[in-house]
C-alpha atoms as a PDB file:
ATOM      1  CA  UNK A   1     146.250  14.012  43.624  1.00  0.00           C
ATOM      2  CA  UNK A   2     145.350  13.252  47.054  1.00  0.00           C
ATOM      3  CA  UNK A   3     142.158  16.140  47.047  1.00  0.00           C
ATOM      4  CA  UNK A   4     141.252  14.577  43.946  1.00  0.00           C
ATOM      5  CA  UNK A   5     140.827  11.473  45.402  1.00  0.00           C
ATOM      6  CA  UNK A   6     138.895  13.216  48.616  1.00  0.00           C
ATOM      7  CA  UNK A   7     136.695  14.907  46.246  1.00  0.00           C
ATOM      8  CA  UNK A   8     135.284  11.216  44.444  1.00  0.00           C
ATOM      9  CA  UNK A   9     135.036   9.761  47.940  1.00  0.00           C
ATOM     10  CA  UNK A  10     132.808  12.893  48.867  1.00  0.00           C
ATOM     11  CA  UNK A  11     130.731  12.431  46.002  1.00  0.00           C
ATOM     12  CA  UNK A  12     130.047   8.672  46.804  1.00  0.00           C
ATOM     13  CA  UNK A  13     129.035   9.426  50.216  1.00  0.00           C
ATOM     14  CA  UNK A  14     127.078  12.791  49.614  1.00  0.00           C
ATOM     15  CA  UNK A  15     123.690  10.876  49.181  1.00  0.00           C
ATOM     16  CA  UNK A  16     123.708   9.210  52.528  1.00  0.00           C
ATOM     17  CA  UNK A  17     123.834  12.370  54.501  1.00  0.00           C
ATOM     18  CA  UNK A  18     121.688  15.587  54.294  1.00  0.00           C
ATOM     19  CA  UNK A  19     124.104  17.254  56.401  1.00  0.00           C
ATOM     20  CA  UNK A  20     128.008  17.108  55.554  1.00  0.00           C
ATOM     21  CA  UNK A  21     131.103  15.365  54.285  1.00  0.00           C
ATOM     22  CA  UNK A  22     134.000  16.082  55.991  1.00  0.00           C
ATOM     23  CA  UNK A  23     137.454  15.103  56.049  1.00  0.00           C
ATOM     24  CA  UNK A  24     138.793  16.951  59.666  1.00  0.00           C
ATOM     25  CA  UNK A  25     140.631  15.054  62.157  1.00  0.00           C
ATOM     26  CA  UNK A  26     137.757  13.871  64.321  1.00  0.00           C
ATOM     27  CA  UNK A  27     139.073  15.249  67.202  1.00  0.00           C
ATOM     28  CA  UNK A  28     136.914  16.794  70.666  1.00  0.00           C
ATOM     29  CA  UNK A  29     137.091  19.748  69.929  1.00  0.00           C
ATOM     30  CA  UNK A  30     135.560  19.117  66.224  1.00  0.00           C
ATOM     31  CA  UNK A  31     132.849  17.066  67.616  1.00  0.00           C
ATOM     32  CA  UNK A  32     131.643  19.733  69.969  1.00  0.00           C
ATOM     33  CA  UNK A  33     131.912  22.017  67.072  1.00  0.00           C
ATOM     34  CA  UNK A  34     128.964  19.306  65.076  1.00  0.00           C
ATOM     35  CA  UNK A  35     125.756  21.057  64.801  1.00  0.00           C
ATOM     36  CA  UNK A  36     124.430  18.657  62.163  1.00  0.00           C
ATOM     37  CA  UNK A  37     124.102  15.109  60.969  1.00  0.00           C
ATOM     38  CA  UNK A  38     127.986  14.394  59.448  1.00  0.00           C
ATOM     39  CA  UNK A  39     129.824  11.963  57.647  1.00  0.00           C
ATOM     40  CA  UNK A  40     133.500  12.342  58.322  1.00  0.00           C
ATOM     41  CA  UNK A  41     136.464  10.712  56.119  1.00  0.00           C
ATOM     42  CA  UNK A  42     139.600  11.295  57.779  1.00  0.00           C
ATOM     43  CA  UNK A  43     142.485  10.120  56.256  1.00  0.00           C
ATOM     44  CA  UNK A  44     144.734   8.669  58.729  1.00  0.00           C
ATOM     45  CA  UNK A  45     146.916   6.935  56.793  1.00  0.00           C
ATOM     46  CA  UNK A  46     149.148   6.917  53.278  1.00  0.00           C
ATOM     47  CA  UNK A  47     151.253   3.762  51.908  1.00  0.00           C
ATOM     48  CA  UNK A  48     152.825   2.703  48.987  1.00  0.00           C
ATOM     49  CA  UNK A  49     151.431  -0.488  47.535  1.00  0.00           C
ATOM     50  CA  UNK A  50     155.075  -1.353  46.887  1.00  0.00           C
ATOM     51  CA  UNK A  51     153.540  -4.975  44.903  1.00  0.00           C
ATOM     52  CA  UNK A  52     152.256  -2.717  42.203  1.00  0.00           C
ATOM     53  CA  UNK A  53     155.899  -0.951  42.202  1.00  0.00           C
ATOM     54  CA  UNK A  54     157.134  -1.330  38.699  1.00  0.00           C
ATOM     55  CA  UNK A  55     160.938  -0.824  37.288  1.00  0.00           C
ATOM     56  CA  UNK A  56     162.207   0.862  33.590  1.00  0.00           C
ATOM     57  CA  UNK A  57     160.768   3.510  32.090  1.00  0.00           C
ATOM     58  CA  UNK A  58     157.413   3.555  29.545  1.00  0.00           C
ATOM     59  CA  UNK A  59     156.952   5.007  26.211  1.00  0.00           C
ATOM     60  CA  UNK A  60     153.650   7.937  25.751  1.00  0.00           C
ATOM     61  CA  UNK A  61     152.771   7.508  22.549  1.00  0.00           C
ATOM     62  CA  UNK A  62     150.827   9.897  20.753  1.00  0.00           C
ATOM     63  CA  UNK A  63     147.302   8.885  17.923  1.00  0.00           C
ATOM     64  CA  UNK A  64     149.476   7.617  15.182  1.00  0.00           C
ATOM     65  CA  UNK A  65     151.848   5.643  17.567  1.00  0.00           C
ATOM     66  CA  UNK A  66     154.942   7.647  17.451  1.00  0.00           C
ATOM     67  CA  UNK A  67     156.883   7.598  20.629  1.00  0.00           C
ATOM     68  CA  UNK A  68     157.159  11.317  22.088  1.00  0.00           C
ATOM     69  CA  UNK A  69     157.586  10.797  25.834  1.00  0.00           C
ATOM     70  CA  UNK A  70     159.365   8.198  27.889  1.00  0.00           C
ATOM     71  CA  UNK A  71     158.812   8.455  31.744  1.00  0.00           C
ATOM     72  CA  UNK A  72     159.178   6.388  34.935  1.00  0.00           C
ATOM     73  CA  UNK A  73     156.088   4.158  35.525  1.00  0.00           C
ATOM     74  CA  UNK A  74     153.618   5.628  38.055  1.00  0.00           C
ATOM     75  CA  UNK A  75     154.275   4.735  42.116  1.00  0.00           C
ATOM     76  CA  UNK A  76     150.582   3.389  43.896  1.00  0.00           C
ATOM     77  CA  UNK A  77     149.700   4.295  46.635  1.00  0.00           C
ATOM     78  CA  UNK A  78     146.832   2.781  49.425  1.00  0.00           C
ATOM     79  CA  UNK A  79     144.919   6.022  51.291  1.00  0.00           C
ATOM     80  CA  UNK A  80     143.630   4.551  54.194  1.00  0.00           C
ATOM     81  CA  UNK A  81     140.366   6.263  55.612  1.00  0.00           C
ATOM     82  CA  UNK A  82     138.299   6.296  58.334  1.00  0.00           C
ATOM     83  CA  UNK A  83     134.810   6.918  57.715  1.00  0.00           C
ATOM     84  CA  UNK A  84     132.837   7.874  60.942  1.00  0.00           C
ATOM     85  CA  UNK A  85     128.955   9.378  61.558  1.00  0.00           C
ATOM     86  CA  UNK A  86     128.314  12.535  63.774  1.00  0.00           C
ATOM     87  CA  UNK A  87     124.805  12.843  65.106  1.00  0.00           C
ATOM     88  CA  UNK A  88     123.400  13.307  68.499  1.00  0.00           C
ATOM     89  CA  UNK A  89     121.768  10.064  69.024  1.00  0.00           C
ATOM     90  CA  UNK A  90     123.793   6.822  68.318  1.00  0.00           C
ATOM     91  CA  UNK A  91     120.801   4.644  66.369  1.00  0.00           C
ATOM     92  CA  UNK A  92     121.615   7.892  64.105  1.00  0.00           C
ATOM     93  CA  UNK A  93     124.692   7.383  63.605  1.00  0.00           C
ATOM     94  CA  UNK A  94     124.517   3.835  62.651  1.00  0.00           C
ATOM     95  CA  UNK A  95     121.819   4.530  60.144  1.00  0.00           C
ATOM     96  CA  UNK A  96     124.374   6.755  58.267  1.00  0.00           C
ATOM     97  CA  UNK A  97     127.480   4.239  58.633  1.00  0.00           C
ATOM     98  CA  UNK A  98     124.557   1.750  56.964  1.00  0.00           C
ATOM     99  CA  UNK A  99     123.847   4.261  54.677  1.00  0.00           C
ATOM    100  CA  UNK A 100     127.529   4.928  53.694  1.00  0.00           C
ATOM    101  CA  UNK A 101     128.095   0.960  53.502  1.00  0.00           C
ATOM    102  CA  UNK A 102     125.065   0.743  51.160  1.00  0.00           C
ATOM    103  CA  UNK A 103     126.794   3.673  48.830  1.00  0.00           C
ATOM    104  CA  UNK A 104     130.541   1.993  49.335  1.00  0.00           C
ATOM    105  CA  UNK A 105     129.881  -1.655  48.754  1.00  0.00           C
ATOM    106  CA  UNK A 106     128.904  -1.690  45.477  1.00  0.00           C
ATOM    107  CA  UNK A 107     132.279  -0.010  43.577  1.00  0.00           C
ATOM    108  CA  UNK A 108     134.819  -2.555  44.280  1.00  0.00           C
ATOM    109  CA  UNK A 109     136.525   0.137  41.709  1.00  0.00           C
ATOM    110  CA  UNK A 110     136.319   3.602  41.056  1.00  0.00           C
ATOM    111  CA  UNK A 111     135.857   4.075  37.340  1.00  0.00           C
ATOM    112  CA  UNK A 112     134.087   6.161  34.807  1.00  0.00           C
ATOM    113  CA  UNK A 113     133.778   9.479  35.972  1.00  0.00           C
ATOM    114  CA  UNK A 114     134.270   9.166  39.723  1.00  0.00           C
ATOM    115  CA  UNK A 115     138.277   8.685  38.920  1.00  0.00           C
ATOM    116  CA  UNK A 116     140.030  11.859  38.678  1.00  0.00           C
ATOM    117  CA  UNK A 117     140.812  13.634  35.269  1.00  0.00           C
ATOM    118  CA  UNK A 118     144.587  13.510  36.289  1.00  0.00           C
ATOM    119  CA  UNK A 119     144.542  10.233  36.885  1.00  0.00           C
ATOM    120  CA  UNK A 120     142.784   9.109  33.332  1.00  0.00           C
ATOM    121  CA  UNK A 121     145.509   8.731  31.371  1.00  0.00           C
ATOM    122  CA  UNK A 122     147.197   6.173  33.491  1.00  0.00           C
ATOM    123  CA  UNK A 123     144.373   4.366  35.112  1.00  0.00           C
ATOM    124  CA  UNK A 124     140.954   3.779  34.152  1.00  0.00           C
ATOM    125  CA  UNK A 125     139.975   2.351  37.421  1.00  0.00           C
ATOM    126  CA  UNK A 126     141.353   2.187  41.390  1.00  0.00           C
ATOM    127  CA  UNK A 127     140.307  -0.240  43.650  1.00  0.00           C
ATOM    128  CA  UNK A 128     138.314   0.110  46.257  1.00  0.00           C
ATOM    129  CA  UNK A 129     138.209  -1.595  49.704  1.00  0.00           C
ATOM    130  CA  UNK A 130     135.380  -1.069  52.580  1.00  0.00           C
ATOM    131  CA  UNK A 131     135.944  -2.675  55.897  1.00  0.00           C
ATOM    132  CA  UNK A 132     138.579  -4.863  55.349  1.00  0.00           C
ATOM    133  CA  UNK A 133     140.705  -5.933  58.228  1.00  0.00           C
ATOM    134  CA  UNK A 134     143.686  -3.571  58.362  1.00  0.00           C
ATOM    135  CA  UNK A 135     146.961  -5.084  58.782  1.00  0.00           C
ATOM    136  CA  UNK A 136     148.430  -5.970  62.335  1.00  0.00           C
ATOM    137  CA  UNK A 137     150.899  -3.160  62.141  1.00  0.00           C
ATOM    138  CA  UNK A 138     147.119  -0.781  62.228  1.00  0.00           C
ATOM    139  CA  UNK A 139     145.363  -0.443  65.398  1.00  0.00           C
ATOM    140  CA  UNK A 140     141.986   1.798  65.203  1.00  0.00           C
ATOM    141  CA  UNK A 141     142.341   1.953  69.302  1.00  0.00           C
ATOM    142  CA  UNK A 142     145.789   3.500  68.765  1.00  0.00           C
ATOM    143  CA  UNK A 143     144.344   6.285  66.523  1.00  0.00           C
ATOM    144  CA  UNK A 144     141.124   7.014  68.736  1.00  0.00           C
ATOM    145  CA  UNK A 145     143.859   7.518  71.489  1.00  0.00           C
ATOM    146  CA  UNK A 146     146.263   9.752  68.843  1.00  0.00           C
ATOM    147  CA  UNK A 147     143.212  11.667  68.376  1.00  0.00           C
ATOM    148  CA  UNK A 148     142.202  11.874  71.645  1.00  0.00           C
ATOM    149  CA  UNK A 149     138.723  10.575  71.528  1.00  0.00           C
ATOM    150  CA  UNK A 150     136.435   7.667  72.686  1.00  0.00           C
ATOM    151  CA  UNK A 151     136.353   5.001  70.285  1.00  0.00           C
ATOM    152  CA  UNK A 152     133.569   5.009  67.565  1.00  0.00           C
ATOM    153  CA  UNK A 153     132.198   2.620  65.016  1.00  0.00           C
ATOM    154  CA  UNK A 154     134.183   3.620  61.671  1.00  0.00           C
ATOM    155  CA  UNK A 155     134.648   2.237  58.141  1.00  0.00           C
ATOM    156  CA  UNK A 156     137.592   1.805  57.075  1.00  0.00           C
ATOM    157  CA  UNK A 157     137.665   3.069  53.316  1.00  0.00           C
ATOM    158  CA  UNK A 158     140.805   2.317  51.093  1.00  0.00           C
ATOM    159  CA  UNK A 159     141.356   3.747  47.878  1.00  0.00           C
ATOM    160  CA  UNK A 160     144.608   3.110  45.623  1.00  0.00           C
ATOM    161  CA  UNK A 161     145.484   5.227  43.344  1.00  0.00           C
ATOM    162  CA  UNK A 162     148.337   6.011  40.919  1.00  0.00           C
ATOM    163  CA  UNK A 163     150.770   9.175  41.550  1.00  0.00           C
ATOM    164  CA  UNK A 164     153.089  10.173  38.650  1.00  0.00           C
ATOM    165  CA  UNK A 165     156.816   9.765  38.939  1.00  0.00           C
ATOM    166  CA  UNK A 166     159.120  12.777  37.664  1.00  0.00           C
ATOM    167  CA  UNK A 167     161.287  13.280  35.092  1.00  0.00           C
ATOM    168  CA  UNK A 168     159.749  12.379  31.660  1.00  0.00           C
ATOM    169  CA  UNK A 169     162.100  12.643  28.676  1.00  0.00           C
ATOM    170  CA  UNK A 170     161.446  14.029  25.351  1.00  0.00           C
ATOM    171  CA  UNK A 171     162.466  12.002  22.578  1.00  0.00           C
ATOM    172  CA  UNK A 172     163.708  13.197  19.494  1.00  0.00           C
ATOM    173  CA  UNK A 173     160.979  13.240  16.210  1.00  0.00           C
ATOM    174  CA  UNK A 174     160.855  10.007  14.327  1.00  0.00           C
ATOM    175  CA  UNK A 175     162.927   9.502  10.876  1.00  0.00           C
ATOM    176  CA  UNK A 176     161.526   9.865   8.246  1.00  0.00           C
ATOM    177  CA  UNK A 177     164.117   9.572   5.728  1.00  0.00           C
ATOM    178  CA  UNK A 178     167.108   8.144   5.174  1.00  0.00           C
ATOM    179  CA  UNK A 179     170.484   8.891   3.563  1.00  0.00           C
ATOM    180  CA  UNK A 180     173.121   6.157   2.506  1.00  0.00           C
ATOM    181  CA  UNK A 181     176.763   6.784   1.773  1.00  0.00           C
ATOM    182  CA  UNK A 182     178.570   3.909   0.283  1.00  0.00           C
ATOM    183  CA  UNK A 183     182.150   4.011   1.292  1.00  0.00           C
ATOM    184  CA  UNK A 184     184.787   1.918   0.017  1.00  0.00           C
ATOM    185  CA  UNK A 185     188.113   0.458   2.136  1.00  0.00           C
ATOM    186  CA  UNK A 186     189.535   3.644   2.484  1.00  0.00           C
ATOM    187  CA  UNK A 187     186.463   5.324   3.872  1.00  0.00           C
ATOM    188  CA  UNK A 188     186.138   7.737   0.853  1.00  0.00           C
ATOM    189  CA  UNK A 189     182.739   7.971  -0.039  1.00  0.00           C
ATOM    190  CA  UNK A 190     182.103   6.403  -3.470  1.00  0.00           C
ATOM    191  CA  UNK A 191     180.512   9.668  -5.062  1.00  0.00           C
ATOM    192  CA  UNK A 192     184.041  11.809  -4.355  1.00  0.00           C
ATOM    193  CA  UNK A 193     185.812   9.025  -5.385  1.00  0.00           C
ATOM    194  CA  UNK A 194     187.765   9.298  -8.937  1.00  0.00           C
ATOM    195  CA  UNK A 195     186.521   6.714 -11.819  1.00  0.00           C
ATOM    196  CA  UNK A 196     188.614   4.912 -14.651  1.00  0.00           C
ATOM    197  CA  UNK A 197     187.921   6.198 -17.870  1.00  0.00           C
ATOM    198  CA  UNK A 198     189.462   5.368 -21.363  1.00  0.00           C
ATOM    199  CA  UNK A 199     190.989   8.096 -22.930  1.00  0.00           C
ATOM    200  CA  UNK A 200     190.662   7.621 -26.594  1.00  0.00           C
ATOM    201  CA  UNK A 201     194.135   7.616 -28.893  1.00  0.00           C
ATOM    202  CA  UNK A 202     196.113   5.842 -25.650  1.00  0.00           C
ATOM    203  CA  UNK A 203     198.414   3.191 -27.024  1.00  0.00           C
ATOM    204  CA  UNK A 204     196.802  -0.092 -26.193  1.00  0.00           C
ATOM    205  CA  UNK A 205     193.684   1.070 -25.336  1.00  0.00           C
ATOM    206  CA  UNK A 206     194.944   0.800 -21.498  1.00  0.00           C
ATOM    207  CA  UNK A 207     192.733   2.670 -18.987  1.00  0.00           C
ATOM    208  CA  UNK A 208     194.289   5.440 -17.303  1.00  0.00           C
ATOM    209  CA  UNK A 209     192.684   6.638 -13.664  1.00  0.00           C
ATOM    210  CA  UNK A 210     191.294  10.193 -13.806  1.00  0.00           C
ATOM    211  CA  UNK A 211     188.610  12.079 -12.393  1.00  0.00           C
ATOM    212  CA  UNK A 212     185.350  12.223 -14.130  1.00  0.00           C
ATOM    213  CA  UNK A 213     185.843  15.524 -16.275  1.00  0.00           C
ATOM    214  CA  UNK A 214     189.715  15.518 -16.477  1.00  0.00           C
ATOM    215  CA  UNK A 215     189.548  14.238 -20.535  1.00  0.00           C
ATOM    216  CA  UNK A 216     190.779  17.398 -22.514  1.00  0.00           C
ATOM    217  CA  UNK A 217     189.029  17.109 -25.739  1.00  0.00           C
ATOM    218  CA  UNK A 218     188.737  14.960 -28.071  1.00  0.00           C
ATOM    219  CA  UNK A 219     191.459  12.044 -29.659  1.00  0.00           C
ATOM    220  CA  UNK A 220     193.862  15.065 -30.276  1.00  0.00           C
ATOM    221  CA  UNK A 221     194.261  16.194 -27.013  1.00  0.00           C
END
């Protein structure tokens, strides 16, 4: 899920850089190893968005709306990355951070094509965020030092997306008929259970209790 995801966000940014899109840890030794213009995406950090957390499982239904699947409802979650450019010459690099900006700030969603075929079938869109302040528990000084390089002007790019929960059930086919047995207060169902009939010639005309099919013959029997 999460290359997916890497793979739309190098597909936005492709057109602001005739060089590359890369999504290494932007490290010194990686820098020194730059040899053209680059746009780097380095994902830095991966959280739940635990408000879009949902509980019970969801029917999949299939094109004539018979339940076949139940399954846990998808966990989001916020990738967090920061988008840096890698020239030689810093008025360079800010044309390609404009550049990417120009690209970004339009798709305050990802939808259409540019969300992942996996994801389809539970999201048609993921929001988007560019440059928003991160939250106070984030400091970008803390990861320049993690990564140990000098501080650059970055992006930071946050995608949401959806991330399918295991186990899904089968369910069993739908009915599609239906058998009744009447039973009466003795919980012998009413086609076993022996009728009154009248045999004919019985003094009085009194009904006698007999199994359909247990008259003998006729009046002389």
């Amino acid at each position: 899920m999460i290359h997916e995801i890497d793979e739309a966000l190098r597909r936005l940014l492709a057109p602001a850089v005739t060089g590359d899109v890369a999504f290494d840890a932007p490290t010194r030794d990686w820098a020194a190893r730059r040899n053209a213009p680059t746009l780097n995406a380095y994902l830095y950090d991966i959280r739940e968005d635990v408000a879009r957390r949902e509980r019970g499982a969801y029917a999949e239904r299939d094109a004539g709306g018979a339940v076949t699947r139940r399954r846990q409802p998808p966990r989001w979650f916020r990738l967090s990355y920061l988008v840096t450019a890698w020239t030689s010459r810093p008025e360079d690099e800010h044309r390609l951070l404009a550049g990417a900006m120009a690209l970004l700030l339009p798709h305050e969603v990802l939808a259409g094509d540019a969300v992942p075929e996996s994801v389809r079938p539970i999201a048609a869109s993921l929001p988007l965020t560019v440059a928003v302040p991160p939250a106070e528990s984030r400091s970008f000084a803390d990861i320049w030092s993690a990564l140990g390089g000098e501080l650059k002007p970055s992006l930071d790019v946050v995608i949401t997306t959806p991330f399918p929960v295991t186990p899904v059930y089968d369910v069993a086919p739908p009915v599609t008929e239906a058998e009744i047995v009447v039973r009466g207060t003795d919980g012998v169902p009413a086609a076993t259970r022996p009728r009154m009939i009248r045999r004919a010639g019985s003094k009085g005309g009194g009904a006698t209790s007999s199994a359909s099919g247990d008259a003998k013959g006729g009046a002389g029997a």
